[in-house]
C-alpha atoms as a PDB file:
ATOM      1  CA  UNK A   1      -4.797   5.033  32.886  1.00  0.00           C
ATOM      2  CA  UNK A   2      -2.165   3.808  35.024  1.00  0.00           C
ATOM      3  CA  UNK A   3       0.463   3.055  31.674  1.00  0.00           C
ATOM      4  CA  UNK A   4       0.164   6.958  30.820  1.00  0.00           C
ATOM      5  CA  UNK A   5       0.894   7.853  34.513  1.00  0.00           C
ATOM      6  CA  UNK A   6       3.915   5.495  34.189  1.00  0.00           C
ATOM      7  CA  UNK A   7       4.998   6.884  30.978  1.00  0.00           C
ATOM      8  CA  UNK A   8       3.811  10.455  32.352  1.00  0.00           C
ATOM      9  CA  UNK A   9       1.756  11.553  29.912  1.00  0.00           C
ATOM     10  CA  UNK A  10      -0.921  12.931  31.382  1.00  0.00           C
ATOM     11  CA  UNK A  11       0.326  16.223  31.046  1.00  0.00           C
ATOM     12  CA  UNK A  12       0.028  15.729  27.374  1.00  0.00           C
ATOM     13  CA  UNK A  13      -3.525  15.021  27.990  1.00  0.00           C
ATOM     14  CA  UNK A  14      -4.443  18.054  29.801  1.00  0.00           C
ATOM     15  CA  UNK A  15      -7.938  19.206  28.852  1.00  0.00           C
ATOM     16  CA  UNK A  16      -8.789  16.603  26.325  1.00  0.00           C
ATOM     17  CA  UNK A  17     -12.399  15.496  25.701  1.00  0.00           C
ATOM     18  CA  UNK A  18     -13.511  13.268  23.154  1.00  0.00           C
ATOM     19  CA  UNK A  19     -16.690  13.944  22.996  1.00  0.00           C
ATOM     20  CA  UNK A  20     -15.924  17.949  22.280  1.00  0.00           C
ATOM     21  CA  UNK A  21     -12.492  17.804  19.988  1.00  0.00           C
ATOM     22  CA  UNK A  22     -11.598  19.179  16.496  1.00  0.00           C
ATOM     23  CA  UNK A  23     -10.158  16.859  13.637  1.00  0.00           C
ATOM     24  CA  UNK A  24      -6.810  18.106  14.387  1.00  0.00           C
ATOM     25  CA  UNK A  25      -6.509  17.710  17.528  1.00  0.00           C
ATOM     26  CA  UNK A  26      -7.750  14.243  17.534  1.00  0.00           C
ATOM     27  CA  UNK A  27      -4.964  13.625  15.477  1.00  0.00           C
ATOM     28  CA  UNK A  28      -2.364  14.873  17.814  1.00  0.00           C
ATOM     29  CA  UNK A  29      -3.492  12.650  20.304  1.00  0.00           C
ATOM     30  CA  UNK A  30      -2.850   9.901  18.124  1.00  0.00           C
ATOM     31  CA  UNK A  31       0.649  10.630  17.182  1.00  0.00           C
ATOM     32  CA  UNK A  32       1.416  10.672  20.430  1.00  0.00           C
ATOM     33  CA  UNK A  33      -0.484   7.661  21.214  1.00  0.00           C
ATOM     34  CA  UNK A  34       1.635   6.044  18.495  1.00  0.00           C
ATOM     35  CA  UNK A  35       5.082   7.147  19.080  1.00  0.00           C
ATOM     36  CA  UNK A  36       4.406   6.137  22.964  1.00  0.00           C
ATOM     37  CA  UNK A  37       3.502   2.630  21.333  1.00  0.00           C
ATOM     38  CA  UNK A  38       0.032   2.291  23.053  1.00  0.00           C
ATOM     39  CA  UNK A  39      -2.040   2.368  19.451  1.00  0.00           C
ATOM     40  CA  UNK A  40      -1.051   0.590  16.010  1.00  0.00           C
ATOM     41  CA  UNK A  41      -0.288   2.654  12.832  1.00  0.00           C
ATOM     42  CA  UNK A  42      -3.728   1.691  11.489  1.00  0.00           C
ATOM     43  CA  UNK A  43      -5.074   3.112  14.261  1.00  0.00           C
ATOM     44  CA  UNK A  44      -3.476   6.451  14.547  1.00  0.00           C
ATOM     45  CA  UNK A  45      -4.358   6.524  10.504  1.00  0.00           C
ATOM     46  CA  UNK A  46      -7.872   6.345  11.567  1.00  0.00           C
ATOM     47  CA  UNK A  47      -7.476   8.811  14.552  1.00  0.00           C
ATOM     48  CA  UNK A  48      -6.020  11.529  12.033  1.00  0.00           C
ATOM     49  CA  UNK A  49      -8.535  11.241   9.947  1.00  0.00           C
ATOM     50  CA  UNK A  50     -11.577  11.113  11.654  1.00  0.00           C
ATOM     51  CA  UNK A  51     -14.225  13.891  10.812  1.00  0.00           C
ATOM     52  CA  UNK A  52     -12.527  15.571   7.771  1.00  0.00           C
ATOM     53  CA  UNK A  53     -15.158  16.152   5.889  1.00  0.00           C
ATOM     54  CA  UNK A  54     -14.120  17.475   2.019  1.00  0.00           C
ATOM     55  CA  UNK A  55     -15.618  19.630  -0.404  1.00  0.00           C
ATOM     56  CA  UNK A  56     -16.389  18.967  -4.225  1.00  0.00           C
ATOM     57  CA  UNK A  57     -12.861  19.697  -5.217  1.00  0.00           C
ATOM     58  CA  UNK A  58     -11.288  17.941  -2.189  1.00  0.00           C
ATOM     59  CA  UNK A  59     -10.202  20.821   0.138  1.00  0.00           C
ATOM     60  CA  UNK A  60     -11.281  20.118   3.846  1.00  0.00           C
ATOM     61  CA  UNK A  61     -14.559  21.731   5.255  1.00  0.00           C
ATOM     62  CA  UNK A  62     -13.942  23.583   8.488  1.00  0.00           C
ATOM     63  CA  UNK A  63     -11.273  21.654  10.379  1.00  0.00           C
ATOM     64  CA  UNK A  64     -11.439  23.526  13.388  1.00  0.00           C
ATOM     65  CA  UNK A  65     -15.100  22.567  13.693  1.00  0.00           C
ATOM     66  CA  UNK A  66     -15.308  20.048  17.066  1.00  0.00           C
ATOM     67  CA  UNK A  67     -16.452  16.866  16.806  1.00  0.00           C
ATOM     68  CA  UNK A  68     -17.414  13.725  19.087  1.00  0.00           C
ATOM     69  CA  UNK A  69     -14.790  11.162  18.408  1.00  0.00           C
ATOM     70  CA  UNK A  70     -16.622   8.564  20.879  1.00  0.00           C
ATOM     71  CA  UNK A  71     -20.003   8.855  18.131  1.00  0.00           C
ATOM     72  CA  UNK A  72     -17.830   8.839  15.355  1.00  0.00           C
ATOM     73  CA  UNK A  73     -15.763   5.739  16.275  1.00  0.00           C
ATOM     74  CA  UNK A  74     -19.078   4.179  17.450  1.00  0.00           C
ATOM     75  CA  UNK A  75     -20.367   4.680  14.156  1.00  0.00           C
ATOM     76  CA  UNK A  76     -17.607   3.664  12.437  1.00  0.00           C
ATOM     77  CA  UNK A  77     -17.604   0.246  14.760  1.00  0.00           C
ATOM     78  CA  UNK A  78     -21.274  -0.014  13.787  1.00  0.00           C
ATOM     79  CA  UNK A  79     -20.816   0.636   9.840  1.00  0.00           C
ATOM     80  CA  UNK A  80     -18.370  -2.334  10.222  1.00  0.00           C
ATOM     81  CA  UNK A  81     -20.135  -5.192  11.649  1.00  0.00           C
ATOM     82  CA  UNK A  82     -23.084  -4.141   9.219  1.00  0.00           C
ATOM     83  CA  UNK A  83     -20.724  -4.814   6.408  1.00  0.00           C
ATOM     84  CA  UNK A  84     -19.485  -7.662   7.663  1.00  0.00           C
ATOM     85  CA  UNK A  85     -22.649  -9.431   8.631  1.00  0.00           C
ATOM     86  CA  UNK A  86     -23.626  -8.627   4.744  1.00  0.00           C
ATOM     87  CA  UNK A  87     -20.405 -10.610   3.320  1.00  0.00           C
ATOM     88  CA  UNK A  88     -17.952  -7.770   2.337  1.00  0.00           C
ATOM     89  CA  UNK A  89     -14.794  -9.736   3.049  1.00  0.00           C
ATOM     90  CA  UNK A  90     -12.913  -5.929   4.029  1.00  0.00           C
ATOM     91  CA  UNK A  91     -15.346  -5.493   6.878  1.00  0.00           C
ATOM     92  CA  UNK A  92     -13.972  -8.468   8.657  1.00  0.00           C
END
């Protein structure tokens, strides 16, 4: 987008795909995204955590496995206004 070519950060971008990306580096992206002040802290929370998927006693399950952020997000989007439409007054 034309505010990361004025900020030049492309070249922190190099390579990325959404749709092919493990939990961790999802998360990089949004620190950066963060401290460059294009995303909110709520945001960047969600970014860092998307995918991690836990065992029984709470250690992560394969965080180098890739995921697709733009399905997860979607999901997550979709999960939302589900809630919402039912009444739970945290969806909104």
């Amino acid at each position: 987008s034309l505010a990361m070519e004025k900020r030049r950060m492309k070249p922190l971008f190099k390579g990325f795909n959404p749709e092919q990306i493990t939990p961790k580096d999802l998360n990089r992206a949004g620190m950066i995204l963060f401290k460059f002040g294009m995303i909110d802290n709520l945001t960047a929370e969600l970014m860092s955590r998307a995918g991690d998927e836990f065992d029984k006693k709470g250690k992560l399950v394969d965080p180098s496995k890739e995921i697709n952020a733009l399905e997860f997000f979607a999901n997550r989007i979709i999960e939302m206004k589900e809630k919402a439409m039912s009444g739970d007054p945290y969806a909104k």
